[in-house]
N, C-alpha and C. Protein backbone atom coordinates (compact mmCIF):
# COMPACT_ATOMS: atom_id res chain seq x y z
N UNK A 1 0.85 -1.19 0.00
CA UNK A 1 0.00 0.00 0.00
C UNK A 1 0.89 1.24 0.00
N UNK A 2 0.72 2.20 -0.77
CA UNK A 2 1.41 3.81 -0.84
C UNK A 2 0.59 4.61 0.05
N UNK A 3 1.84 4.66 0.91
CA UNK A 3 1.55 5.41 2.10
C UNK A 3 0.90 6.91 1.68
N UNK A 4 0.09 7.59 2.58
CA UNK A 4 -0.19 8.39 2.70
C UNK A 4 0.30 9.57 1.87
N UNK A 5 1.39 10.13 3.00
CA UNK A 5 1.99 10.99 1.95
C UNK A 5 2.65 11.05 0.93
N UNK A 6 3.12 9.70 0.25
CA UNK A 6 3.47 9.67 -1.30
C UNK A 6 2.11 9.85 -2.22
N UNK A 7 1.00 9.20 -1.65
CA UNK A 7 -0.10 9.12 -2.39
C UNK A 7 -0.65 10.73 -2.86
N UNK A 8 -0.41 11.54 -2.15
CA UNK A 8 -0.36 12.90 -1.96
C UNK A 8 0.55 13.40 -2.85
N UNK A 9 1.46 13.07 -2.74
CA UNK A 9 2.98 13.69 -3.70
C UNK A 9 2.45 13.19 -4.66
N UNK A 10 2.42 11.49 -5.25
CA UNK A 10 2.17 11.68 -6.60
C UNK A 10 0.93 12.14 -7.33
N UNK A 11 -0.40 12.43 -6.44
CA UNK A 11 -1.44 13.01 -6.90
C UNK A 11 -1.09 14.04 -7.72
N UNK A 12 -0.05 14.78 -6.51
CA UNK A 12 -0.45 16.23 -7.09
C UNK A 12 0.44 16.11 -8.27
N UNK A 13 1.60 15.68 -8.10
CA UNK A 13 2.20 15.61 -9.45
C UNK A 13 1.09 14.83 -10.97
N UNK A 14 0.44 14.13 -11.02
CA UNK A 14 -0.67 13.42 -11.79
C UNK A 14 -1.33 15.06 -11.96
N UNK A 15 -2.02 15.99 -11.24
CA UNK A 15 -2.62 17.11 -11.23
C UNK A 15 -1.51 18.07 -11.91
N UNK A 16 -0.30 18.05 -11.88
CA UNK A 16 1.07 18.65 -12.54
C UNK A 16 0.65 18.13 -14.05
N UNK A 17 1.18 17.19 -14.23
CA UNK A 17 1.04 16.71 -15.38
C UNK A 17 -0.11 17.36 -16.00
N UNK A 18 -1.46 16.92 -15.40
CA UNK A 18 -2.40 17.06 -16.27
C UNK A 18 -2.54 18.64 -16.95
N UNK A 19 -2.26 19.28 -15.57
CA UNK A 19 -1.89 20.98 -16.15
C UNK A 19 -0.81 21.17 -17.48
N UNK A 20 -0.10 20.28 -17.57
CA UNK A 20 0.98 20.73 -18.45
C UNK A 20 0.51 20.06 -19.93
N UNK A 21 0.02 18.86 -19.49
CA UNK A 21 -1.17 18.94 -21.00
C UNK A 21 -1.66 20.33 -21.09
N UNK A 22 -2.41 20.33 -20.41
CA UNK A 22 -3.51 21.65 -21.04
C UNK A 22 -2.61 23.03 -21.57
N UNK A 23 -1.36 23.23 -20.54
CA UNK A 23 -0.25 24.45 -21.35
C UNK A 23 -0.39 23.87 -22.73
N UNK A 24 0.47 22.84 -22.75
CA UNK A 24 0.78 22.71 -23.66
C UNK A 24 -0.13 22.93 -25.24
N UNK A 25 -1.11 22.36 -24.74
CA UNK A 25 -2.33 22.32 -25.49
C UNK A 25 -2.55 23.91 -26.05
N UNK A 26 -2.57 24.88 -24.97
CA UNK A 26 -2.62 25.89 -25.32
C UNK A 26 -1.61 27.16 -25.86
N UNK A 27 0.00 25.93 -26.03
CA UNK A 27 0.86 26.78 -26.62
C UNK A 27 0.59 25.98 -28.42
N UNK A 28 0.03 25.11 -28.52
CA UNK A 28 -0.28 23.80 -29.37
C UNK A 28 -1.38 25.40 -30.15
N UNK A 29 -2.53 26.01 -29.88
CA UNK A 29 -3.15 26.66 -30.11
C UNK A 29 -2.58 27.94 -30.81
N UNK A 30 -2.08 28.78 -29.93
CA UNK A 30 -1.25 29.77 -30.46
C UNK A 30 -0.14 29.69 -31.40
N UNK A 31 0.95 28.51 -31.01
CA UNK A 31 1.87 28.64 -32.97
C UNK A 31 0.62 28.09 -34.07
N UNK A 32 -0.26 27.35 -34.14
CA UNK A 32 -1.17 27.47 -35.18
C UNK A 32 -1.42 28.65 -35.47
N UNK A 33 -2.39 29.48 -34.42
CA UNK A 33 -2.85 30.36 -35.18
C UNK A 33 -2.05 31.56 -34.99
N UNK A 34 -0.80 31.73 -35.11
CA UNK A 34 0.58 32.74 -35.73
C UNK A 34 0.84 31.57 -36.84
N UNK A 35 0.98 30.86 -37.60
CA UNK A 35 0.86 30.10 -38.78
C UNK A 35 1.86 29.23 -38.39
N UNK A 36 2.46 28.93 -37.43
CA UNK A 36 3.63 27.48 -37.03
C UNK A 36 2.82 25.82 -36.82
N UNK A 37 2.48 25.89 -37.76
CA UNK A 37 1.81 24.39 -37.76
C UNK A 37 2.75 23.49 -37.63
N UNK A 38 3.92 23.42 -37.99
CA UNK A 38 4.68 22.65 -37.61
C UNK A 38 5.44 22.37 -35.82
N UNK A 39 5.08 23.69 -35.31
CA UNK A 39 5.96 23.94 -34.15
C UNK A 39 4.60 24.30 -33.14
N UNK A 40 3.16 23.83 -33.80
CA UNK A 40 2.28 23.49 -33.08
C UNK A 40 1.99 22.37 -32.67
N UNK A 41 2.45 21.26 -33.73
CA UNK A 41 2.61 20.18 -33.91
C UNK A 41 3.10 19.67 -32.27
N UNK A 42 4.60 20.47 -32.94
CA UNK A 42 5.37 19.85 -31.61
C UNK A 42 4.92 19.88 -30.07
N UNK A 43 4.11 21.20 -29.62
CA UNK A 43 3.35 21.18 -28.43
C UNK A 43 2.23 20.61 -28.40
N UNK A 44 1.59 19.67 -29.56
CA UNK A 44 0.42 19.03 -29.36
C UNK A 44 0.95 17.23 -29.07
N UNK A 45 1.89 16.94 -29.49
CA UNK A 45 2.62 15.82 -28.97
C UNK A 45 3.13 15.99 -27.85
N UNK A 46 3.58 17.27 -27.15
CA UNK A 46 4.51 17.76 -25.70
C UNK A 46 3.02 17.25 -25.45
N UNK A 47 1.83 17.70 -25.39
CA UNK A 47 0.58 17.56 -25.13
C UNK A 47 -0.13 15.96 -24.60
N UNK A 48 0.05 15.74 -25.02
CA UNK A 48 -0.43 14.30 -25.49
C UNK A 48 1.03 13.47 -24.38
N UNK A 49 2.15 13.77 -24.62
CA UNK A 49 3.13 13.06 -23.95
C UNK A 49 2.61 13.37 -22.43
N UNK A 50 2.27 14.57 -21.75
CA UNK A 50 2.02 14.99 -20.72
C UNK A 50 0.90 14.31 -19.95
N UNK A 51 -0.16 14.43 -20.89
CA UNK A 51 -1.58 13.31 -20.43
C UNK A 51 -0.63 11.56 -19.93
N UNK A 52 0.08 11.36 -20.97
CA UNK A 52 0.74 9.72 -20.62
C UNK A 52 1.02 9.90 -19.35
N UNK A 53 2.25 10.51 -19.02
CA UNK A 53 2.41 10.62 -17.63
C UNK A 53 1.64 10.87 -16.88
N UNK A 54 0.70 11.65 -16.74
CA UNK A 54 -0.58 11.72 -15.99
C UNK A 54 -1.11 10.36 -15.84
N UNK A 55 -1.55 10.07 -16.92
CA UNK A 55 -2.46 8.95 -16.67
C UNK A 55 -1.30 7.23 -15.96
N UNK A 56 -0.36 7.22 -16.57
CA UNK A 56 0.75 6.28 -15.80
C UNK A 56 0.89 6.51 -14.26
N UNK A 57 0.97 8.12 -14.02
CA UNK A 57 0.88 7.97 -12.31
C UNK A 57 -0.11 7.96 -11.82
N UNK A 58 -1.41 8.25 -12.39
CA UNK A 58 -2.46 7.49 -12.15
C UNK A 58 -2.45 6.21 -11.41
N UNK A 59 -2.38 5.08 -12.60
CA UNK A 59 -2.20 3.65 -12.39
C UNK A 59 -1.46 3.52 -11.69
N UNK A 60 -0.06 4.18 -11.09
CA UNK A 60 0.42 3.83 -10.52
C UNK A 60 0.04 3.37 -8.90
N UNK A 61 -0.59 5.02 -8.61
CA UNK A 61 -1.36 5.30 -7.42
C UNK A 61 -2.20 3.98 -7.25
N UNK A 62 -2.97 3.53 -8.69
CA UNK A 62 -3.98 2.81 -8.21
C UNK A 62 -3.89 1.26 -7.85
N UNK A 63 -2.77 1.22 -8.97
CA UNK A 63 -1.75 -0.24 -8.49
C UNK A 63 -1.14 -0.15 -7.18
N UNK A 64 -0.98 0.70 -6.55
CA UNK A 64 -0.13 0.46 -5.27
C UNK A 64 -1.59 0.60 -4.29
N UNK A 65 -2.43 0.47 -4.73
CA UNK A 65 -3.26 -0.36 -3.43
C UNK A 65 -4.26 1.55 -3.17
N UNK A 66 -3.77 2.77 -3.61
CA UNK A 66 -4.44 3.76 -2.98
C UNK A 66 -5.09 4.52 -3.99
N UNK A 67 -5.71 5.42 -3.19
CA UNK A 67 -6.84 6.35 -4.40
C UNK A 67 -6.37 7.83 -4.57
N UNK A 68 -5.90 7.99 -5.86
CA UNK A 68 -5.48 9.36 -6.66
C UNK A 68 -6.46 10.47 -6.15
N UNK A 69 -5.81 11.43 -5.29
CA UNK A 69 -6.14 13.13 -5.45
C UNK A 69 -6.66 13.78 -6.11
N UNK A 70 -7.46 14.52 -6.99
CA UNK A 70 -7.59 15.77 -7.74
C UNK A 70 -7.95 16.59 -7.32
N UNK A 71 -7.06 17.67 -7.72
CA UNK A 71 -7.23 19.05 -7.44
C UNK A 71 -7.56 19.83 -8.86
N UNK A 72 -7.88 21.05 -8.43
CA UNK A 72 -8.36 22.12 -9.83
C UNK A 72 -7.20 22.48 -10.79
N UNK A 73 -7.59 22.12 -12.08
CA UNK A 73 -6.31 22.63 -13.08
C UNK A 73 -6.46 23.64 -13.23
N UNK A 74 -6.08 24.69 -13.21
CA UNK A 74 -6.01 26.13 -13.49
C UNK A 74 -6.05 26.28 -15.15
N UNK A 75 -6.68 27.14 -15.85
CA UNK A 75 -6.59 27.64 -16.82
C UNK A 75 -5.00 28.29 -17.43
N UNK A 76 -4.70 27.97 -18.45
CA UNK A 76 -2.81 28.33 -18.94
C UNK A 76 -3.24 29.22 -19.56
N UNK A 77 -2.23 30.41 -19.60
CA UNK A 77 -2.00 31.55 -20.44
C UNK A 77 -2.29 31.03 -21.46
N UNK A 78 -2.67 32.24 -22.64
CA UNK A 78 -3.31 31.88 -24.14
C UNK A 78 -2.47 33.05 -24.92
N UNK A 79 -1.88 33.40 -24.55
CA UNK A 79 -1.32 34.68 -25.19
C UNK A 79 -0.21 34.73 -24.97
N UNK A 80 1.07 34.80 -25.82
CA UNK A 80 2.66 35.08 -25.84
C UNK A 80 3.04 35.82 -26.58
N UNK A 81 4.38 36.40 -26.08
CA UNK A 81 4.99 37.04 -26.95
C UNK A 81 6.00 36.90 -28.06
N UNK A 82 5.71 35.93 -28.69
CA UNK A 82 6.42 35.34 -29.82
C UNK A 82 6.55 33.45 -29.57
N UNK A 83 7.73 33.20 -30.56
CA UNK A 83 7.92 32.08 -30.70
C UNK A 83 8.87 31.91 -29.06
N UNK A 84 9.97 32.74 -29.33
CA UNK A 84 10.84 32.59 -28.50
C UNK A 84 9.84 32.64 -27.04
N UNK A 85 9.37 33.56 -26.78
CA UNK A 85 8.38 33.71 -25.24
C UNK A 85 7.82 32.47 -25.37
N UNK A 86 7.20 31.92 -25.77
CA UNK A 86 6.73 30.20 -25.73
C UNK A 86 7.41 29.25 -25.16
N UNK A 87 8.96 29.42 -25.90
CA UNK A 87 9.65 28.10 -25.64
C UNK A 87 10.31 28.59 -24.33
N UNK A 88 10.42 30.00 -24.12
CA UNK A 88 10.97 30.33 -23.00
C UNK A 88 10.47 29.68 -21.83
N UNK A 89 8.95 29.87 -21.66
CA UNK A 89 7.94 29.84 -20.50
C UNK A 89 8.04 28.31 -20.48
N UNK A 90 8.16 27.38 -21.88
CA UNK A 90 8.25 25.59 -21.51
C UNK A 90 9.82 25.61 -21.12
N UNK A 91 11.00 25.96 -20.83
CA UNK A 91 11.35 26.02 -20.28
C UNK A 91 11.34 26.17 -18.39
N UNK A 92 11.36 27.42 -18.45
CA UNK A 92 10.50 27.46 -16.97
C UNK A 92 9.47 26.31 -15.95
N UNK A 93 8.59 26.49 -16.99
CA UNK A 93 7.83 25.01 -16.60
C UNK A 93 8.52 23.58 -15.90
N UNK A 94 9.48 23.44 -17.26
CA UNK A 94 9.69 21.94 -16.85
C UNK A 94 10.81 22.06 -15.82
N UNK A 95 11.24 23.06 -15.80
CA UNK A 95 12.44 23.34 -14.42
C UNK A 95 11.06 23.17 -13.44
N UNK A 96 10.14 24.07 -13.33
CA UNK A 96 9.35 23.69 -12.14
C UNK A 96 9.00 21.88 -11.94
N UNK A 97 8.52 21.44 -12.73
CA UNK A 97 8.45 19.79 -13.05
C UNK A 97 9.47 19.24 -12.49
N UNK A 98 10.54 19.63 -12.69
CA UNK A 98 11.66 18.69 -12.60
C UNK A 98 11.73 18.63 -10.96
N UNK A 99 11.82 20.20 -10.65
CA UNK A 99 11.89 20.17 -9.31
C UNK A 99 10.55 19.46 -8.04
N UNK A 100 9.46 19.25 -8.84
CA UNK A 100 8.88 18.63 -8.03
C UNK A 100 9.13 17.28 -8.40
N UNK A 101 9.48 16.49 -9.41
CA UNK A 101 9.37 15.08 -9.85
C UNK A 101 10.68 14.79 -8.75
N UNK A 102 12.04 16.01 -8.46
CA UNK A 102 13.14 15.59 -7.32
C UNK A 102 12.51 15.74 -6.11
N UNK A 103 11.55 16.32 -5.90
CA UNK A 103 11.11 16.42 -4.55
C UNK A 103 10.34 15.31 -4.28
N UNK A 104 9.87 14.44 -5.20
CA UNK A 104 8.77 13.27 -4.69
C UNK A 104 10.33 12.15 -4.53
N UNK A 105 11.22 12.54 -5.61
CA UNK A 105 12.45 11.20 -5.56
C UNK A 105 12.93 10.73 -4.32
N UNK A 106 12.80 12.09 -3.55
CA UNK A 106 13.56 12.53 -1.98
C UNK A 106 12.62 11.90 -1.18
N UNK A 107 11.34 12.27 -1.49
CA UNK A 107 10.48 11.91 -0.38
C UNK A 107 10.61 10.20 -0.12
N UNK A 108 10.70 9.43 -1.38
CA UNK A 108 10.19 8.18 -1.44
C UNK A 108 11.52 7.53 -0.58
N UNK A 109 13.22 8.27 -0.91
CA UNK A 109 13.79 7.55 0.16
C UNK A 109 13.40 7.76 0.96
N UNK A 110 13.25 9.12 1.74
CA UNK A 110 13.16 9.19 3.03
C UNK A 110 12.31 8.01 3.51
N UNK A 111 11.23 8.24 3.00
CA UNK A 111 10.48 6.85 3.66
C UNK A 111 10.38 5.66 3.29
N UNK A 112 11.89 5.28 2.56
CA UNK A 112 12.28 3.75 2.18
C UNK A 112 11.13 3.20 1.17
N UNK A 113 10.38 4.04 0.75
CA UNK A 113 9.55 3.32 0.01
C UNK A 113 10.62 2.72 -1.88
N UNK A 114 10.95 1.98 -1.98
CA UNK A 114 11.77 1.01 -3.07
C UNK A 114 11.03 1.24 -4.36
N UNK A 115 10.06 0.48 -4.24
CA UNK A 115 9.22 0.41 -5.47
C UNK A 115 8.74 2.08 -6.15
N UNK A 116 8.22 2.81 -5.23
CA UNK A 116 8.52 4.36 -5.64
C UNK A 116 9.37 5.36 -5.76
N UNK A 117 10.70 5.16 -5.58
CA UNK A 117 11.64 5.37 -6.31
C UNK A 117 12.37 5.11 -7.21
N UNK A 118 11.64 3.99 -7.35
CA UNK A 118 12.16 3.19 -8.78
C UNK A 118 11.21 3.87 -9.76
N UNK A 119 9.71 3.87 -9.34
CA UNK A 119 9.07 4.26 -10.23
C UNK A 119 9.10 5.87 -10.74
N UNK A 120 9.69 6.55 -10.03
CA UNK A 120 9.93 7.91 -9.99
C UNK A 120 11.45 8.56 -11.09
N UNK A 121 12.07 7.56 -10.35
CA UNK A 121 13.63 7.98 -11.21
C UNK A 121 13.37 8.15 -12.75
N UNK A 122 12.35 7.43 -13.21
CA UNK A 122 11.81 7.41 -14.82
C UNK A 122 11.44 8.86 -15.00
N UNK A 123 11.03 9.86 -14.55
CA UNK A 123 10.61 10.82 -14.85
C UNK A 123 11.31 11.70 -14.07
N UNK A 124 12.46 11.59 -13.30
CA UNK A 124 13.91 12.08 -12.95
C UNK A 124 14.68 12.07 -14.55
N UNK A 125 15.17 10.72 -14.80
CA UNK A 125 15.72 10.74 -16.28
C UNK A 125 14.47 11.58 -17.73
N UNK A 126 13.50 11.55 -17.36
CA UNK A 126 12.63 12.30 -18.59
C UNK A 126 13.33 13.60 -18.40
N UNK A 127 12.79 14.39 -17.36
CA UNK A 127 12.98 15.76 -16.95
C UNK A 127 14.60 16.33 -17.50
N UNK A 128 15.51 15.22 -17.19
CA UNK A 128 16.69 16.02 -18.16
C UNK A 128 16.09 15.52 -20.04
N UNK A 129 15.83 14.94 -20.59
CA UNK A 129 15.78 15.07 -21.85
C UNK A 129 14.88 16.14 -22.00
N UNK A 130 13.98 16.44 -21.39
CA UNK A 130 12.89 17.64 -21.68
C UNK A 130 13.73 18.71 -21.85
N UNK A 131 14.41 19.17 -20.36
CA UNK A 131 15.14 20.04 -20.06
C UNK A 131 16.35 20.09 -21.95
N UNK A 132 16.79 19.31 -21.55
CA UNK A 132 17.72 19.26 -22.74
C UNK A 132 17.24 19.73 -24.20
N UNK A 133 16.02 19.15 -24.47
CA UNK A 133 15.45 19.31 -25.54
C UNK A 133 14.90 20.64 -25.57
N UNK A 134 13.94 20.99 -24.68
CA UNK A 134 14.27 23.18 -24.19
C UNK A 134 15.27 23.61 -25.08
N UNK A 135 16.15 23.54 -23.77
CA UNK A 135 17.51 24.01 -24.08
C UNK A 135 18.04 24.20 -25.67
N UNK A 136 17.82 23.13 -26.20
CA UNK A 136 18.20 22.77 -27.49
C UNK A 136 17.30 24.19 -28.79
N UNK A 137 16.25 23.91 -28.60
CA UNK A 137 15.34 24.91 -29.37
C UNK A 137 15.76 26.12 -29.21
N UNK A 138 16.22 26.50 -27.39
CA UNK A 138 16.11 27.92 -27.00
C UNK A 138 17.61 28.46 -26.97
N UNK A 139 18.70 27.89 -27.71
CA UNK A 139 19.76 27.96 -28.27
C UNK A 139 19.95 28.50 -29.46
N UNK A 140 18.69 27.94 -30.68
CA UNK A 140 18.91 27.52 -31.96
C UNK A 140 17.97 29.42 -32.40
N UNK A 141 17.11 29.59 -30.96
CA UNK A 141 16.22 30.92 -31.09
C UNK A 141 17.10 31.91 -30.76
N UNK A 142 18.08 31.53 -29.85
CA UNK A 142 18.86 32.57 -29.34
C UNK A 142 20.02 33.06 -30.52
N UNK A 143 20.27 31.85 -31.25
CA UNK A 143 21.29 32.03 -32.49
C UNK A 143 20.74 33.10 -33.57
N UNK A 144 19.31 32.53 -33.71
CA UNK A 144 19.08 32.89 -35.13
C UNK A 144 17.89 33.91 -35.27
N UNK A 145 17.52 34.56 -33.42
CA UNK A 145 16.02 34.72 -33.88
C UNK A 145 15.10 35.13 -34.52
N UNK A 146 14.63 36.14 -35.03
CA UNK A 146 12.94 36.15 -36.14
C UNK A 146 13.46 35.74 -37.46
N UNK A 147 14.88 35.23 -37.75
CA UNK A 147 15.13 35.18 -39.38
C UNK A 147 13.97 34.44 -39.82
N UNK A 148 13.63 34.76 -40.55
CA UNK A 148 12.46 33.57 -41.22
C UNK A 148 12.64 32.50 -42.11
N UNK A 149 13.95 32.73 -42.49
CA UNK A 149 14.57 31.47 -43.18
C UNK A 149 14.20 30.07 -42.19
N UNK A 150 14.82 30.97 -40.66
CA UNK A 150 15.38 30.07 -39.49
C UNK A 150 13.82 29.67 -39.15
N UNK A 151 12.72 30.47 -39.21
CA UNK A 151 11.98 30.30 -38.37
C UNK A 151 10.80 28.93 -39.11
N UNK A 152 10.98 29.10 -40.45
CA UNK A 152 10.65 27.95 -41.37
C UNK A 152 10.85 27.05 -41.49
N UNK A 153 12.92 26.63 -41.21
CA UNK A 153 13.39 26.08 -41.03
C UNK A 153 12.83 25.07 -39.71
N UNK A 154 12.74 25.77 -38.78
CA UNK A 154 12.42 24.82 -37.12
C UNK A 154 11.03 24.56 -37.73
N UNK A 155 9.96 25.47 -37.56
CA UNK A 155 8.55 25.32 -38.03
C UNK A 155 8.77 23.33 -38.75
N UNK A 156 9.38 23.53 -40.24
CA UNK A 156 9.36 22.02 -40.23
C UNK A 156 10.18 20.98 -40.29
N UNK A 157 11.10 21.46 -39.20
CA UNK A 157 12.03 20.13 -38.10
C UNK A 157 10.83 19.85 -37.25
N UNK A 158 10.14 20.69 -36.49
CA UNK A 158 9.02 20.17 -35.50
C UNK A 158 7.70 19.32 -35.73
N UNK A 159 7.78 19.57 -37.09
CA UNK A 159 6.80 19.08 -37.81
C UNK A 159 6.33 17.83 -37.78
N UNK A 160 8.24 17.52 -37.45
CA UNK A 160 8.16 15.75 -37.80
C UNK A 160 7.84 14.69 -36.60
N UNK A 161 7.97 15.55 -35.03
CA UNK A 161 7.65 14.92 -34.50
C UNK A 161 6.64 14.00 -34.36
N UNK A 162 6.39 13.02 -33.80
CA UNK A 162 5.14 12.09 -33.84
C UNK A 162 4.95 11.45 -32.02
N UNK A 163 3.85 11.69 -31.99
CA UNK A 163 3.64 10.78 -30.75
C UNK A 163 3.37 9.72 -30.28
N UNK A 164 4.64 9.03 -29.58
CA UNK A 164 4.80 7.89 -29.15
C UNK A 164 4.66 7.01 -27.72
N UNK A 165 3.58 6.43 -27.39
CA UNK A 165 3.48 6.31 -26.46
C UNK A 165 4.28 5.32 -25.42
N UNK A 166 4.96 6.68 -24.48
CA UNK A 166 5.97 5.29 -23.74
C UNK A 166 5.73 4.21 -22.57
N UNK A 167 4.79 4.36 -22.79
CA UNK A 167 4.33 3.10 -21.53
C UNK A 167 2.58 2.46 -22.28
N UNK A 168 3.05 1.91 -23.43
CA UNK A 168 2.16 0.89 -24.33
C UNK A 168 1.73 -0.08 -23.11
């Protein structure tokens, strides 16, 4: 059985997640309609990847014997200031993410719980590829930004993403 206060930690993180669908969803909204269909693309798969994890710590909660939390998702900004302000703010974000996905890692030693730190470290290792993958975009914006060559260019590199679900 998942004790108490992990059941709590990973709720709210499951309630994390689900919020970061809906950002996402709603940065997924805005490069469409500024014409980045391709680099809407990409936040409608960030989208969709976000629900997985949600719904995985879900099951998790529910496999370990206890019953998942919900709390209110807040409504996400709908309005940015460019491409770059977008990827900036998913930046930000997943630093916040990360830091709570280390704060549940901590919790689960402290209270020797095994099996939830095992299950946790998975989205310890996500949080740097996210992070990384940020990083990566908000490099390539910082190099080159409004050229429109460049901005066409990313528009359809992002394009190609596809969503894959990692826990089939």
């Amino acid at each position: 059985m998942l004790k108490e206060t992990l059941t709590k930690a990973f709720s709210d993180q499951v309630n994390k997640e689900f919020y970061s669908s809906y950002l996402y969803l709603a940065m997924s909204a805005y490069a469409e309609q500024t014409g980045y269909k391709g680099i809407a693309n990409w936040f409608f798969v960030q989208a969709q990847e976000e629900m997985a994890h949600a719904i995985h710590m879900y099951q998790y909660i529910m496999e370990r014997g206890a019953t998942p939390g919900f709390g209110v998702i807040q409504a996400p900004p709908t309005t940015f200031a460019g491409i770059h302000d977008v990827f900036a703010q998913v930046l930000t974000h997943e630093q916040y993410v990360t830091e709570s996905i280390n704060a549940i890692a901590t919790q689960t030693m402290k209270e020797n719980d095994h099996a939830g730190y095992n299950f946790i470290m998975w989205y310890v290792d996500e949080q740097v590829e996210e992070e990384a993958g940020i990083n990566d975009i908000l490099a390539k914006l910082s190099n080159f930004g409004d050229d429109p060559g460049f901005l066409y260019s990313l528009d359809n590199e992002l394009a190609a993403r596809v969503f894959v679900n990692p826990f089939p």
